[in-house]
N, C-alpha and C. Protein backbone atom coordinates (compact mmCIF):
# COMPACT_ATOMS: atom_id res chain seq x y z
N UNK A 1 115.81 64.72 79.58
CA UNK A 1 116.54 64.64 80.84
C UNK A 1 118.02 64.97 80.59
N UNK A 2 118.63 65.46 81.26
CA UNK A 2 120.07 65.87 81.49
C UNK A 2 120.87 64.97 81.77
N UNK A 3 122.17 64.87 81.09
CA UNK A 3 122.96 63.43 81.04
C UNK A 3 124.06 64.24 83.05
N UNK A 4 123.93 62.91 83.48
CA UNK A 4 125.14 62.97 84.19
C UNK A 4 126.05 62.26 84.43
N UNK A 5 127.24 62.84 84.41
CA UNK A 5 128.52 61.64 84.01
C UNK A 5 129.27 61.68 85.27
N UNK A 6 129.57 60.72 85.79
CA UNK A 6 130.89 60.43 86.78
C UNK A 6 131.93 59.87 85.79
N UNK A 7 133.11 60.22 85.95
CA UNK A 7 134.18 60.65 85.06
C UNK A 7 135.17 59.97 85.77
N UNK A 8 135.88 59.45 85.52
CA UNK A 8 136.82 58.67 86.22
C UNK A 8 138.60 58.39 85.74
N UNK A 9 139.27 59.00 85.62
CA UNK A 9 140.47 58.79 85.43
C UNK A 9 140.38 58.49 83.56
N UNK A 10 139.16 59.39 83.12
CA UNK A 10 139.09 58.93 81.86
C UNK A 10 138.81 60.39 81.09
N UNK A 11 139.30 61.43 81.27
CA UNK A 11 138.98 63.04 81.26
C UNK A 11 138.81 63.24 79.45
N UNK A 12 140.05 62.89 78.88
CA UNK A 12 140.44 63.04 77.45
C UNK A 12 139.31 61.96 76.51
N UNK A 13 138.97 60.79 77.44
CA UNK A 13 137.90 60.40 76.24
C UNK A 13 136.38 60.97 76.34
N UNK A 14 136.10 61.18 78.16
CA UNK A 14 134.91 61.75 78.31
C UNK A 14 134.79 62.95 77.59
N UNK A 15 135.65 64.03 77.58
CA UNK A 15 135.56 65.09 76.51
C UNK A 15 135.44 64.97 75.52
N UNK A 16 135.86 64.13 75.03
CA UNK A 16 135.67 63.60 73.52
C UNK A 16 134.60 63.41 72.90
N UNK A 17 133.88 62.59 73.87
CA UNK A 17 132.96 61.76 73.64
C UNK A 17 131.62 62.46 73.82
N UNK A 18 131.74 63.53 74.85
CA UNK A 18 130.76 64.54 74.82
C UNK A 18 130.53 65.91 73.77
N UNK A 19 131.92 65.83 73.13
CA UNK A 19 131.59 67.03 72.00
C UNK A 19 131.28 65.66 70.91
N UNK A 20 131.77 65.02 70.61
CA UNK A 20 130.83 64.29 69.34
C UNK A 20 129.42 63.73 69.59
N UNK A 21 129.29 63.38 70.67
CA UNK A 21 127.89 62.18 70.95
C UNK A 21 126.90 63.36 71.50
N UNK A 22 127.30 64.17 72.24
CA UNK A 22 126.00 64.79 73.26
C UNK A 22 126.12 66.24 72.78
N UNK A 23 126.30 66.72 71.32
CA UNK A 23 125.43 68.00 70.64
C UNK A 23 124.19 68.53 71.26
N UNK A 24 124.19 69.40 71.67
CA UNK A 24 122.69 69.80 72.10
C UNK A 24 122.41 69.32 73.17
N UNK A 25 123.06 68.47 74.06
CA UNK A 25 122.20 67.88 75.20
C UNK A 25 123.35 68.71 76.56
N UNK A 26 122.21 68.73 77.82
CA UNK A 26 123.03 69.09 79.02
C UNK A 26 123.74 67.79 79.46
N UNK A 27 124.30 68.71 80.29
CA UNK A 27 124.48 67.66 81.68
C UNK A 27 125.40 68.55 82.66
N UNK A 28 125.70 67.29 83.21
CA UNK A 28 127.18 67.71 84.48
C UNK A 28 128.21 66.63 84.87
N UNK A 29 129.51 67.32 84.54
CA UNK A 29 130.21 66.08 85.20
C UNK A 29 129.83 65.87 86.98
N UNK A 30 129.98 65.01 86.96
CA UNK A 30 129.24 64.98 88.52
C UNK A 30 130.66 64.78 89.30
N UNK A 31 130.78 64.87 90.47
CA UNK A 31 131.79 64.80 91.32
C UNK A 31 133.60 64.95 90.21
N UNK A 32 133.49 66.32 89.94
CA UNK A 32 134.38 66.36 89.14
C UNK A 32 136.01 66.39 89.70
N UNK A 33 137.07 65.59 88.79
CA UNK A 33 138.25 65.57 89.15
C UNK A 33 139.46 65.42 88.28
N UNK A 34 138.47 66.58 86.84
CA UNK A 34 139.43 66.73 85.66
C UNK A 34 140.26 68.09 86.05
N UNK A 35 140.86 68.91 84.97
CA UNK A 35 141.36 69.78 85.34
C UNK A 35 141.18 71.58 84.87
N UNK A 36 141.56 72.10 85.27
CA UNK A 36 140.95 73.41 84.85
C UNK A 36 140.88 73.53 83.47
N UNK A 37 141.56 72.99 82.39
CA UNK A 37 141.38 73.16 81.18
C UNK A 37 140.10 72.27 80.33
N UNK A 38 140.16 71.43 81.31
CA UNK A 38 138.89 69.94 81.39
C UNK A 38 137.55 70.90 81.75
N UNK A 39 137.83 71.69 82.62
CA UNK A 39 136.55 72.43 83.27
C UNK A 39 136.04 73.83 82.01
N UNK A 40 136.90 74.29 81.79
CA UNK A 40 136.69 75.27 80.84
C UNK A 40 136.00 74.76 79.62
N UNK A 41 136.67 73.82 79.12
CA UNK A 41 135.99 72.87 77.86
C UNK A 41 134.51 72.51 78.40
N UNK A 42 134.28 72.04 79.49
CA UNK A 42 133.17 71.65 80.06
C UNK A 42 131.84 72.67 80.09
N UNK A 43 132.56 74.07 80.48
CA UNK A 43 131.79 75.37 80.60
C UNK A 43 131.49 75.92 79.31
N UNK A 44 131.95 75.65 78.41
CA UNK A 44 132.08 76.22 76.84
C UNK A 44 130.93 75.58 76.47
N UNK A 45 131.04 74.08 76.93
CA UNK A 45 129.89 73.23 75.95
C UNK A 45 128.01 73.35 76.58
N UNK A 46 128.29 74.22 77.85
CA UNK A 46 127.16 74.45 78.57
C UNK A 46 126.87 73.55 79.66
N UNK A 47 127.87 72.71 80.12
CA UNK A 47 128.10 71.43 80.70
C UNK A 47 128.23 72.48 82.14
N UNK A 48 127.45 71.84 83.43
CA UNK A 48 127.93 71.86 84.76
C UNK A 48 128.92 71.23 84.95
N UNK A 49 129.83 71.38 86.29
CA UNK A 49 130.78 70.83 87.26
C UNK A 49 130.14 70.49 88.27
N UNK A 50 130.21 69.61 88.98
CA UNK A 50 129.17 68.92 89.67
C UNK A 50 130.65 69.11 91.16
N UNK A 51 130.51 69.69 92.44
CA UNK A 51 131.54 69.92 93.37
C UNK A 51 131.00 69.18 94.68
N UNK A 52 132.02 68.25 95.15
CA UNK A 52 131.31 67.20 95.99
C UNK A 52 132.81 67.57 97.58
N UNK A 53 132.08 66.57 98.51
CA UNK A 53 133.34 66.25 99.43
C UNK A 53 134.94 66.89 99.12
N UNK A 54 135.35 66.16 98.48
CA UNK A 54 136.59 66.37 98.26
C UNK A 54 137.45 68.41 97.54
N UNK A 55 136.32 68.86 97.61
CA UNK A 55 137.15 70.53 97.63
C UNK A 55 137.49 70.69 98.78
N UNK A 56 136.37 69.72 100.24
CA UNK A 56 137.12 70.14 101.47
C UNK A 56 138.74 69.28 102.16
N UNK A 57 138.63 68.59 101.24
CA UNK A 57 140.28 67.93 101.80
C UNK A 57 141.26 68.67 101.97
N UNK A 58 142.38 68.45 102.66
CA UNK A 58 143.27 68.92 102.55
C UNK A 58 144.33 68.95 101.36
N UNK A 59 144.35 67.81 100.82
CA UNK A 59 145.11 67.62 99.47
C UNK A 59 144.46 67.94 98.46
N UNK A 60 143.29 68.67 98.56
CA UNK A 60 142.60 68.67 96.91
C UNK A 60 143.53 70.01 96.42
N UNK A 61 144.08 70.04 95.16
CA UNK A 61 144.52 70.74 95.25
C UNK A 61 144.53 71.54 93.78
N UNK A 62 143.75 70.77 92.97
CA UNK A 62 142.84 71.50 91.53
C UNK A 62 141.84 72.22 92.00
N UNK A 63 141.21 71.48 92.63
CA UNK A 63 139.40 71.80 92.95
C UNK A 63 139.27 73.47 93.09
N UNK A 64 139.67 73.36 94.51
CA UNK A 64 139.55 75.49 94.53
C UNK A 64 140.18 76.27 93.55
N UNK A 65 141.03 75.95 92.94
CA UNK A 65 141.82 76.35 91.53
C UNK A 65 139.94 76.54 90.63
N UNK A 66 139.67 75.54 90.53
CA UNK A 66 138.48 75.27 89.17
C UNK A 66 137.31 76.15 89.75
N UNK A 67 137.00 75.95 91.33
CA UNK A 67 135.82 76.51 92.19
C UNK A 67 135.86 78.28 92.06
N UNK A 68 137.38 78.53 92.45
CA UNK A 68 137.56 79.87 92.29
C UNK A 68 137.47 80.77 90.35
N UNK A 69 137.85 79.52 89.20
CA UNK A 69 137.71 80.23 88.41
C UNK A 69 136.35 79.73 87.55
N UNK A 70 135.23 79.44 87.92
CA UNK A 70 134.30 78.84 87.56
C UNK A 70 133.07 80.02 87.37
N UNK A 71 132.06 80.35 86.48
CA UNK A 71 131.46 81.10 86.38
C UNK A 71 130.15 80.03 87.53
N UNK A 72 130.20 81.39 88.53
CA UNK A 72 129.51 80.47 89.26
C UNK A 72 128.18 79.91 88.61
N UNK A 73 127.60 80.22 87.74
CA UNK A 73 126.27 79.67 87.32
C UNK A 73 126.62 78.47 86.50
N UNK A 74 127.55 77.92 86.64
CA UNK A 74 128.26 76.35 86.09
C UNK A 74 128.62 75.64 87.13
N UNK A 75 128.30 76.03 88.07
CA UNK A 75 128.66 75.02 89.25
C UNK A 75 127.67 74.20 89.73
N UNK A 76 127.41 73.05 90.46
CA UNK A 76 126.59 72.38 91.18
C UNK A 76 126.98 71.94 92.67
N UNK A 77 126.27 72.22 93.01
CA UNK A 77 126.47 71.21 94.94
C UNK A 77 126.49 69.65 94.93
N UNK A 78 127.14 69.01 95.25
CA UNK A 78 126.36 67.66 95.28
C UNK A 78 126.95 66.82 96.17
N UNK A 79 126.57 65.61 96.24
CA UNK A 79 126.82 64.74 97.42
C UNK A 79 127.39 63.12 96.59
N UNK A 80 128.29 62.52 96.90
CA UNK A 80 128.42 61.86 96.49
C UNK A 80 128.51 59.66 97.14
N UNK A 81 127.11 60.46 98.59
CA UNK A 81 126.64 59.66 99.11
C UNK A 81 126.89 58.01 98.60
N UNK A 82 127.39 57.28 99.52
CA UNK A 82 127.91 57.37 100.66
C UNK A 82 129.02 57.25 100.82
N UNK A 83 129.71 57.90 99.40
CA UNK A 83 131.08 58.06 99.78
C UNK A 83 131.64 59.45 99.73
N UNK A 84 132.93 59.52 100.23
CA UNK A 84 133.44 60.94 99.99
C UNK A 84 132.82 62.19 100.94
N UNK A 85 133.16 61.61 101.70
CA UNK A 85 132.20 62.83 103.19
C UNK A 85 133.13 64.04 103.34
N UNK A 86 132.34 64.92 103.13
CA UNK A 86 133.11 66.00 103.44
C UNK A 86 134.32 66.19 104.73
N UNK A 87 135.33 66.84 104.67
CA UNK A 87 135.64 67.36 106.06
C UNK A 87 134.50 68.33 106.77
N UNK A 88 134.27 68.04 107.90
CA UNK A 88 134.64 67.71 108.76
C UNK A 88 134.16 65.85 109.37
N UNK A 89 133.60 65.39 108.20
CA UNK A 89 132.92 64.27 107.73
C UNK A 89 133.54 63.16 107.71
N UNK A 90 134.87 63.36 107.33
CA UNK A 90 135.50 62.36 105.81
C UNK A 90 135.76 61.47 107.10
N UNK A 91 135.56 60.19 106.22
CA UNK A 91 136.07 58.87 106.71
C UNK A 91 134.60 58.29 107.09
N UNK A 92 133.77 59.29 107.52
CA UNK A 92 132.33 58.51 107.96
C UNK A 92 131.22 58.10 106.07
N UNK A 93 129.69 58.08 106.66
CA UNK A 93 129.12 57.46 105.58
C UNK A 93 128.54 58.90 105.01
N UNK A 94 129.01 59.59 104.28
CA UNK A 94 128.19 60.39 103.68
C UNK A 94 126.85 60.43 103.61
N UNK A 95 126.36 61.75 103.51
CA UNK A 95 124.46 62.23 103.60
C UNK A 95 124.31 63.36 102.91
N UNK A 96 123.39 63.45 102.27
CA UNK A 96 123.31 64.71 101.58
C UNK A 96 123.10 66.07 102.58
N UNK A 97 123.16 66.07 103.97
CA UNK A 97 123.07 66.69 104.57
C UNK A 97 124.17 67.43 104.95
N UNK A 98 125.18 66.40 104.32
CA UNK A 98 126.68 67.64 104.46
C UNK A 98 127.23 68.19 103.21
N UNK A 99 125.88 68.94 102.04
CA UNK A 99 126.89 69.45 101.22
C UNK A 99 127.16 70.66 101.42
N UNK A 100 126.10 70.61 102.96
CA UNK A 100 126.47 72.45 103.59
C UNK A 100 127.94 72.75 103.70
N UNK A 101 128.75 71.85 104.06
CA UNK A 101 130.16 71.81 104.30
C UNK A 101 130.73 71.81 102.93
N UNK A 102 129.96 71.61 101.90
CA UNK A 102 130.79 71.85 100.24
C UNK A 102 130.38 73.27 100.06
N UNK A 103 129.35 73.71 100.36
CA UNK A 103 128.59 75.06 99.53
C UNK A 103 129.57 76.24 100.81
N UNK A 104 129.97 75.89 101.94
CA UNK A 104 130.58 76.66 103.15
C UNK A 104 132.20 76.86 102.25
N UNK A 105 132.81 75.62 101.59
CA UNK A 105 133.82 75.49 100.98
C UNK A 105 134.13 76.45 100.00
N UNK A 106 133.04 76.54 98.96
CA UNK A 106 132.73 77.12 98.07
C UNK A 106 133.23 78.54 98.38
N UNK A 107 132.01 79.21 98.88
CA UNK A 107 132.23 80.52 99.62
C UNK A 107 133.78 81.19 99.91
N UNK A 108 134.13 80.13 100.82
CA UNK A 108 135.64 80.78 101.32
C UNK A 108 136.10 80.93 100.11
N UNK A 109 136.42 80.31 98.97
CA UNK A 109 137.34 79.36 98.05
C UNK A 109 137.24 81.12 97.28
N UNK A 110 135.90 81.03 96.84
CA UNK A 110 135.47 82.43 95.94
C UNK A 110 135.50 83.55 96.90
N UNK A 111 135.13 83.71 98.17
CA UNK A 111 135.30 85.02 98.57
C UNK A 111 133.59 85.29 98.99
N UNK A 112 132.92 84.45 98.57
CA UNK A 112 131.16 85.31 98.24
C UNK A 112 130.44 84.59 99.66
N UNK A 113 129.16 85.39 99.86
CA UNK A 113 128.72 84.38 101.14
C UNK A 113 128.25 82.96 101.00
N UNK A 114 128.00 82.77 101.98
CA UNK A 114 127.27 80.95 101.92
C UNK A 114 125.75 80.83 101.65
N UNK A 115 125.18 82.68 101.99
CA UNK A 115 123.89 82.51 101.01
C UNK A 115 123.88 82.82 99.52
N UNK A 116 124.60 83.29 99.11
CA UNK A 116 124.88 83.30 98.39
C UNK A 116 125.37 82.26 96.72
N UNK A 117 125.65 81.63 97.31
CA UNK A 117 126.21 80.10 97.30
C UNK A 117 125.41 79.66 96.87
N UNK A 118 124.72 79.23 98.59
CA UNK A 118 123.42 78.19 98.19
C UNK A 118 122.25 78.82 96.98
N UNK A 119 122.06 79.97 97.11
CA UNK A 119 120.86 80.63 96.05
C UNK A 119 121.37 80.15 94.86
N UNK A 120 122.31 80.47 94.41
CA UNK A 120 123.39 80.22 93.04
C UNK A 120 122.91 79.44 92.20
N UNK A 121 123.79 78.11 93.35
CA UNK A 121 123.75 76.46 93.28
C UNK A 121 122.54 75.96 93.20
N UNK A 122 121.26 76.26 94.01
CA UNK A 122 120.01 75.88 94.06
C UNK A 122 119.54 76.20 92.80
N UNK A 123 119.25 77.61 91.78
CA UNK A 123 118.87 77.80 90.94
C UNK A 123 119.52 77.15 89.45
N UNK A 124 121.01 76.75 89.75
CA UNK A 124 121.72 75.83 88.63
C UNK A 124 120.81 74.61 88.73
N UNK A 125 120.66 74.55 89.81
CA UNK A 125 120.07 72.85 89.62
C UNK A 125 118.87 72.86 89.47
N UNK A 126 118.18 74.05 89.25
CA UNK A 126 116.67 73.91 88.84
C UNK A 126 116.78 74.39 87.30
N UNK A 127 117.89 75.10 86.69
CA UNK A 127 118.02 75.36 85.77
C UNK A 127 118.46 73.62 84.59
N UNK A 128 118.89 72.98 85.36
CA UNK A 128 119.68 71.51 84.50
C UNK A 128 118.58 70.29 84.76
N UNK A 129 118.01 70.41 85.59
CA UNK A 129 116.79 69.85 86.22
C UNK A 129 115.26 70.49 85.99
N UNK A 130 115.21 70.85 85.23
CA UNK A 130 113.81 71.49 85.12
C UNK A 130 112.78 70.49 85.97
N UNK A 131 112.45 69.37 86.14
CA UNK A 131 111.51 68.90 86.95
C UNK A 131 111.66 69.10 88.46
N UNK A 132 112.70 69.75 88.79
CA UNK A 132 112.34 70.49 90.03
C UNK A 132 111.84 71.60 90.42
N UNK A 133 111.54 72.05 89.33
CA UNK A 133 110.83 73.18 89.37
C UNK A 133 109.27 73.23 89.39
């Protein structure tokens, strides 16, 4: 199974801790909110970025920075139910039904369509997830 990490104001040890401890193993930072150099290290090691609610804020202001320079087949959709609701969302209870409003985000951010997107994103996560397949 594929490790997934929520990362928390702790970027420099989670990196750390994933090039010594997790050799060989996947994962994804999940609802990521390190920084583009955090993300690159992340992409090197074969590690997803896990992109939730918050690329649609108004103040996010790494995120489309990381979204736009991200090989898209390192990216993930995700929801970070029931918090963190997307705009046009935010403030209510999150559902995985609005990560259409992250993968819509996406798109603009890169330039590419929203089917596009979703095909992408869908096949990353069957790629890190093999039991969805």
């Amino acid at each position: 199974m594929p490790i997934c990490i929520h990362d928390r104001e702790a970027h420099g040890d989670t990196l750390k801790i994933i090039k010594s401890e997790a050799k060989g193993l996947r994962g994804v930072l999940h609802c990521f909110s390190g920084s583009l150099e955090m993300a690159r290290e992340i992409w090197k090691l074969g590690w997803f970025v896990g992109v939730d609610g918050p690329l649609t804020f108004k103040n996010s202001a790494k995120l489309p920075e990381i979204v736009k320079a991200a090989p898209l087949d390192m990216l993930l959709i995700e929801t970070d139910a029931p918090y963190l609701a997307p705009t046009p969302y935010r403030g209510k209870r999150n559902e995985p039904a609005f990560v259409v409003e992250v993968a819509k985000k996406i798109a603009e951010v890169r330039g590419d369509s929203l089917e596009k997107i979703a095909e992408t994103t869908t096949k990353n996560a069957e790629n890190l997830y093999t039991r969805l397949q």
